[in-house]
N, C-alpha and C. Protein backbone atom coordinates (compact mmCIF):
# COMPACT_ATOMS: atom_id res chain seq x y z
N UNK A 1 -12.19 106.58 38.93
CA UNK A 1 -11.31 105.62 39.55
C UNK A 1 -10.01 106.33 39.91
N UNK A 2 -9.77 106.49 41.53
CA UNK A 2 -8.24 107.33 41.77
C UNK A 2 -6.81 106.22 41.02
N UNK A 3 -6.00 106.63 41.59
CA UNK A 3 -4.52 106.15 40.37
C UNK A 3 -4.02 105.28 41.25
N UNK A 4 -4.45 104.92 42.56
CA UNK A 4 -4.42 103.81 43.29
C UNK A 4 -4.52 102.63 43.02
N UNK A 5 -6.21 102.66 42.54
CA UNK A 5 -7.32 101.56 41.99
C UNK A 5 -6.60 100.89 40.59
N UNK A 6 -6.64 102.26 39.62
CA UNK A 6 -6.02 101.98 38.38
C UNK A 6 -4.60 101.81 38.12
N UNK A 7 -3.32 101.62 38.97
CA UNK A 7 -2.22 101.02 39.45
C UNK A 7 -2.42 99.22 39.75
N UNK A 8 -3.06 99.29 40.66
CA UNK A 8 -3.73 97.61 41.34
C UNK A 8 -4.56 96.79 39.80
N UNK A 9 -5.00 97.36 39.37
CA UNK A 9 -5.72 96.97 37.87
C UNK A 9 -4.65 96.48 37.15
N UNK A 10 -4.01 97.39 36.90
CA UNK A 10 -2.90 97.32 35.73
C UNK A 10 -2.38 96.09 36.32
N UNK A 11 -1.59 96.37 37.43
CA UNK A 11 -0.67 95.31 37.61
C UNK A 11 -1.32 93.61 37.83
N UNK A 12 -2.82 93.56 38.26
CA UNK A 12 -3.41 92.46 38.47
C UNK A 12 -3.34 92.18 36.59
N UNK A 13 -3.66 92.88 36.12
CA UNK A 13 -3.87 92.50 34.50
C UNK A 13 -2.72 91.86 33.99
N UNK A 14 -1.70 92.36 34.07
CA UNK A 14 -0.08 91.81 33.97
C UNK A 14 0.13 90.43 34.31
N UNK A 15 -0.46 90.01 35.54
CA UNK A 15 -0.24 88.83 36.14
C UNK A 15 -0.61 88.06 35.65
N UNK A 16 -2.48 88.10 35.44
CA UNK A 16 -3.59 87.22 35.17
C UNK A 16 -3.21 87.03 33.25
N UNK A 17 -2.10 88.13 32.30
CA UNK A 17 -2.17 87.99 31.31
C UNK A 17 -1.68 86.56 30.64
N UNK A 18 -0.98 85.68 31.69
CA UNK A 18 -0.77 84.71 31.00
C UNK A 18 -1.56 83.30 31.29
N UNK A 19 -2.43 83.80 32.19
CA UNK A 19 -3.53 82.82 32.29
C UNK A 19 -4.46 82.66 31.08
N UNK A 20 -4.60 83.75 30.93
CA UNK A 20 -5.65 83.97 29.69
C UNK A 20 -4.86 83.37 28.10
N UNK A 21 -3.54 83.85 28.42
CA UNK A 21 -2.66 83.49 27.18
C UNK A 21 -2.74 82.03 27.06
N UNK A 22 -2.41 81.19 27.99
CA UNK A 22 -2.07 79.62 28.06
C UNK A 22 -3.62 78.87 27.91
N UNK A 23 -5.05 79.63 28.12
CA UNK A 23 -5.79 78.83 27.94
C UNK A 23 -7.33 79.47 26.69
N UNK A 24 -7.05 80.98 26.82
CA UNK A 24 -8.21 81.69 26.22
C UNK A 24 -9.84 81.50 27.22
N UNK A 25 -9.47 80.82 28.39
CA UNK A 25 -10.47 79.96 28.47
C UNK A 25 -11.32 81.53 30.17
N UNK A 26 -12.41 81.62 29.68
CA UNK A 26 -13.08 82.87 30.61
C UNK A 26 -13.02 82.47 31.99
N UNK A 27 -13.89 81.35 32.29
CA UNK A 27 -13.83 80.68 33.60
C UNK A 27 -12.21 80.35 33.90
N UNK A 28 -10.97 79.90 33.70
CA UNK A 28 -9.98 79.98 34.17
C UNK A 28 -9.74 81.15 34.64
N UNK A 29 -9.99 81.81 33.68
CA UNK A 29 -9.06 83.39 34.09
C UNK A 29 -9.99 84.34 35.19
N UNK A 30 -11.28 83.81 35.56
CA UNK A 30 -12.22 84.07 37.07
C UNK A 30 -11.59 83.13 37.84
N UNK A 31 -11.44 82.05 38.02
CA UNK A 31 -10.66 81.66 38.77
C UNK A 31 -9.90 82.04 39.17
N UNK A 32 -8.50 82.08 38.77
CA UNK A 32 -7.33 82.56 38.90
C UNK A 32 -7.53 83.91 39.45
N UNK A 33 -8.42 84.27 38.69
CA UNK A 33 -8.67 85.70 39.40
C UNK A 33 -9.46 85.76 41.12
N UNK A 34 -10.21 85.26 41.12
CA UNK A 34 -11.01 84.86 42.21
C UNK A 34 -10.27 84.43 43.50
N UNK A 35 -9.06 83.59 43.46
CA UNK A 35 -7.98 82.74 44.05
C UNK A 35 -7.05 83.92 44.14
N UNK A 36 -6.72 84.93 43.65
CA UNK A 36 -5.44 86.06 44.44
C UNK A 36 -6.37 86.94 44.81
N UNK A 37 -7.40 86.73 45.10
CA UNK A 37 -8.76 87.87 46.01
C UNK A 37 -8.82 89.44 45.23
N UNK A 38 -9.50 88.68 43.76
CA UNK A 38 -9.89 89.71 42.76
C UNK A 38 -11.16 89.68 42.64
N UNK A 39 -12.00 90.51 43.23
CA UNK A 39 -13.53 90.60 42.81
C UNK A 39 -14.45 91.27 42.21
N UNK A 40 -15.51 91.55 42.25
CA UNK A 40 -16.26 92.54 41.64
C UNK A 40 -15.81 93.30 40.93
N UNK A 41 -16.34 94.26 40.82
CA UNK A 41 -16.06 95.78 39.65
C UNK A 41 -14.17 95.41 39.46
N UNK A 42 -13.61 95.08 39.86
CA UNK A 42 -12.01 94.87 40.00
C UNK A 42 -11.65 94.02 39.37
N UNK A 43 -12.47 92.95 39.15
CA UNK A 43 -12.32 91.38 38.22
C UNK A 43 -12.99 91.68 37.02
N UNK A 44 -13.96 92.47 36.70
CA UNK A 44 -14.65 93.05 35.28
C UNK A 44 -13.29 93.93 34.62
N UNK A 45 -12.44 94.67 35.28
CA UNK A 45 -11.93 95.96 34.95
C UNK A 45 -10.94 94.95 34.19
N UNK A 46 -10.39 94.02 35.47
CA UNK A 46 -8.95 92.99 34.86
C UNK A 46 -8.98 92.46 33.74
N UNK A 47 -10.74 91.97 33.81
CA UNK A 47 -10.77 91.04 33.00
C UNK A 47 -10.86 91.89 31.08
N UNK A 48 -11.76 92.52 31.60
CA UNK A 48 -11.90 93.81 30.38
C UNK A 48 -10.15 94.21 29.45
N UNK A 49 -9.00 94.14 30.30
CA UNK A 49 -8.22 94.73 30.04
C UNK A 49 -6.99 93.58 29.64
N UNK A 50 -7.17 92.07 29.68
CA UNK A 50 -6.26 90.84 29.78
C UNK A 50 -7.28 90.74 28.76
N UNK A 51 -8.59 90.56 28.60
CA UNK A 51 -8.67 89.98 27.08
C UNK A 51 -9.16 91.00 26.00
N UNK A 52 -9.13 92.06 26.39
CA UNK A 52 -9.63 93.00 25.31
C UNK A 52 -10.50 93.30 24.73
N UNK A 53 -11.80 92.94 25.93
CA UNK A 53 -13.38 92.96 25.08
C UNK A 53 -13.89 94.64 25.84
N UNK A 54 -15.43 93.91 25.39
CA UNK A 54 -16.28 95.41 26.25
C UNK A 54 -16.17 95.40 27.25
N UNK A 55 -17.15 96.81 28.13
CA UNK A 55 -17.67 96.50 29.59
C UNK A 55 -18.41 95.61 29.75
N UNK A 56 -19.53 95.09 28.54
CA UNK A 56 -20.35 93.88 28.73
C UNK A 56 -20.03 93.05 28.84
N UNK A 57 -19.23 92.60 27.73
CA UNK A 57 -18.14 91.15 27.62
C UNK A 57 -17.57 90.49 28.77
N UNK A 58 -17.14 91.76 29.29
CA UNK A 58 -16.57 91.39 30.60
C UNK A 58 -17.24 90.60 31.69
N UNK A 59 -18.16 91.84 31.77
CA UNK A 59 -19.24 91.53 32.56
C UNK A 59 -19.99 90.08 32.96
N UNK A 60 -20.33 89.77 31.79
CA UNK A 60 -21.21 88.51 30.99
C UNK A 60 -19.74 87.14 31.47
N UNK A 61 -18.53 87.50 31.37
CA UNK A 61 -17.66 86.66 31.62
C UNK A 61 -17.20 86.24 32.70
N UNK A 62 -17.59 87.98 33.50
CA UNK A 62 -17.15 87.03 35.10
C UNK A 62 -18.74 86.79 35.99
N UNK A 63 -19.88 87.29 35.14
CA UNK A 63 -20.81 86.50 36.03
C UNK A 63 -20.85 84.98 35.70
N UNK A 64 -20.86 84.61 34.49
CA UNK A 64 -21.36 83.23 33.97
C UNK A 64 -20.01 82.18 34.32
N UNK A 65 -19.13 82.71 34.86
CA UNK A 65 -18.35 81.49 35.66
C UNK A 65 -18.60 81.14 36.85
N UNK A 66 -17.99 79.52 36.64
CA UNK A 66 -19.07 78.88 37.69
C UNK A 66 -18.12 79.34 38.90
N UNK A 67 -17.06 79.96 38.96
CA UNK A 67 -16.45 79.62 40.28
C UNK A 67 -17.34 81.03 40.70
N UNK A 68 -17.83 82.05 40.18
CA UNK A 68 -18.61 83.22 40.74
C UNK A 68 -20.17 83.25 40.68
N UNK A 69 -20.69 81.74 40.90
CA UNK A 69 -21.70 81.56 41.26
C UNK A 69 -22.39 82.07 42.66
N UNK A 70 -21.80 82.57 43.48
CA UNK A 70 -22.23 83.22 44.58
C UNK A 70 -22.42 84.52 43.97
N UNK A 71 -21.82 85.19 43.42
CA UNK A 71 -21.72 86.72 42.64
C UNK A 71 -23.39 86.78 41.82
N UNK A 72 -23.13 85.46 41.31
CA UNK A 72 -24.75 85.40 39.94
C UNK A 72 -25.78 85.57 40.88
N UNK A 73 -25.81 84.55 42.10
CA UNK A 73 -27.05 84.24 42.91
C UNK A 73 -27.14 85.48 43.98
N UNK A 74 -26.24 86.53 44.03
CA UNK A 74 -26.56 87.64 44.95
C UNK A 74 -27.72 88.63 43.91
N UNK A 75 -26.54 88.69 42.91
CA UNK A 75 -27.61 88.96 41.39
C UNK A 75 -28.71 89.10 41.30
N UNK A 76 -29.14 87.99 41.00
CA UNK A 76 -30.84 87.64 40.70
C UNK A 76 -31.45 87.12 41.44
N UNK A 77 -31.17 87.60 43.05
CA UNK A 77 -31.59 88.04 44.09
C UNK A 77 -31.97 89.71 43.88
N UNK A 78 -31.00 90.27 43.84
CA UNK A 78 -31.53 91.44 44.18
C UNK A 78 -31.99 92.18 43.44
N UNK A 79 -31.88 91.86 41.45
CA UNK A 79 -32.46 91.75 40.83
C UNK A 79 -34.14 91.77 40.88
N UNK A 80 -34.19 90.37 41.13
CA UNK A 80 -35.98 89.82 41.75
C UNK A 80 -36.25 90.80 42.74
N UNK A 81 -35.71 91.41 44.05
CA UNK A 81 -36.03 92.25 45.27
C UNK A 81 -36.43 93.77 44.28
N UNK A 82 -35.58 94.01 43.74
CA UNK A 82 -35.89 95.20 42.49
C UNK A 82 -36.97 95.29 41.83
N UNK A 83 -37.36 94.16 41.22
CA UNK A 83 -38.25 94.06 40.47
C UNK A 83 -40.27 94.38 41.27
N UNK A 84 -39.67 93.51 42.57
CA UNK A 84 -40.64 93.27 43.09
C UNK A 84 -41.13 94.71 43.61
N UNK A 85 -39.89 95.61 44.19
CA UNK A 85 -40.64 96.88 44.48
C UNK A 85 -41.10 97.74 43.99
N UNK A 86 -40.74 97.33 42.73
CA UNK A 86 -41.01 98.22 41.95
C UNK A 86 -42.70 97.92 41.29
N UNK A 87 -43.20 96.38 41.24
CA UNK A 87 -44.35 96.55 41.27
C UNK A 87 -44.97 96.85 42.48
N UNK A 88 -44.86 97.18 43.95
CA UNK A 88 -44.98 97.19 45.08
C UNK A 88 -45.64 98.36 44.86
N UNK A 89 -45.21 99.63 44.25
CA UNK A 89 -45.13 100.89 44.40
C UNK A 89 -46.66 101.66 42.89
């Protein structure tokens, strides 16, 4: 990750830290995150770093919110497309 990426992290983490503070709550803090146009690998990193878990934790936190239900269903889409070629072959 260049010192660009990990600058933009930090400081999104700063922001989003008192979202997380005022509610503990995972799905708020995807929201909130989601709403200042924080996504993917960028919303795992934030999120990883505002509440202090794993890479999984994270992970597991910003798929299973509902506001990143488009994120889940690209998922296990391409997931299933994976799977399938792989018996294909």
């Amino acid at each position: 990750m260049d010192a660009a990426r990990k600058a933009r992290i930090a400081a999104l983490a700063v922001v989003a830290q008192s979202v997380w503070d005022e509610s503990h709550d995972g799905g708020a803090l995807q929201e909130f995150l989601k709403e200042i146009g924080c996504d993917g690998v960028d919303a795992v990193m934030v999120t990883r770093q505002v509440v202090g878990c794993s890479l999984g934790e994270a992970q597991q936190m910003f798929i299973t919110a509902p506001c990143r239900a488009a994120e889940l269903a690209f998922h296990n889409a391409f997931m299933e497309g994976l799977e399938r070629s792989q018996s294909d072959v």
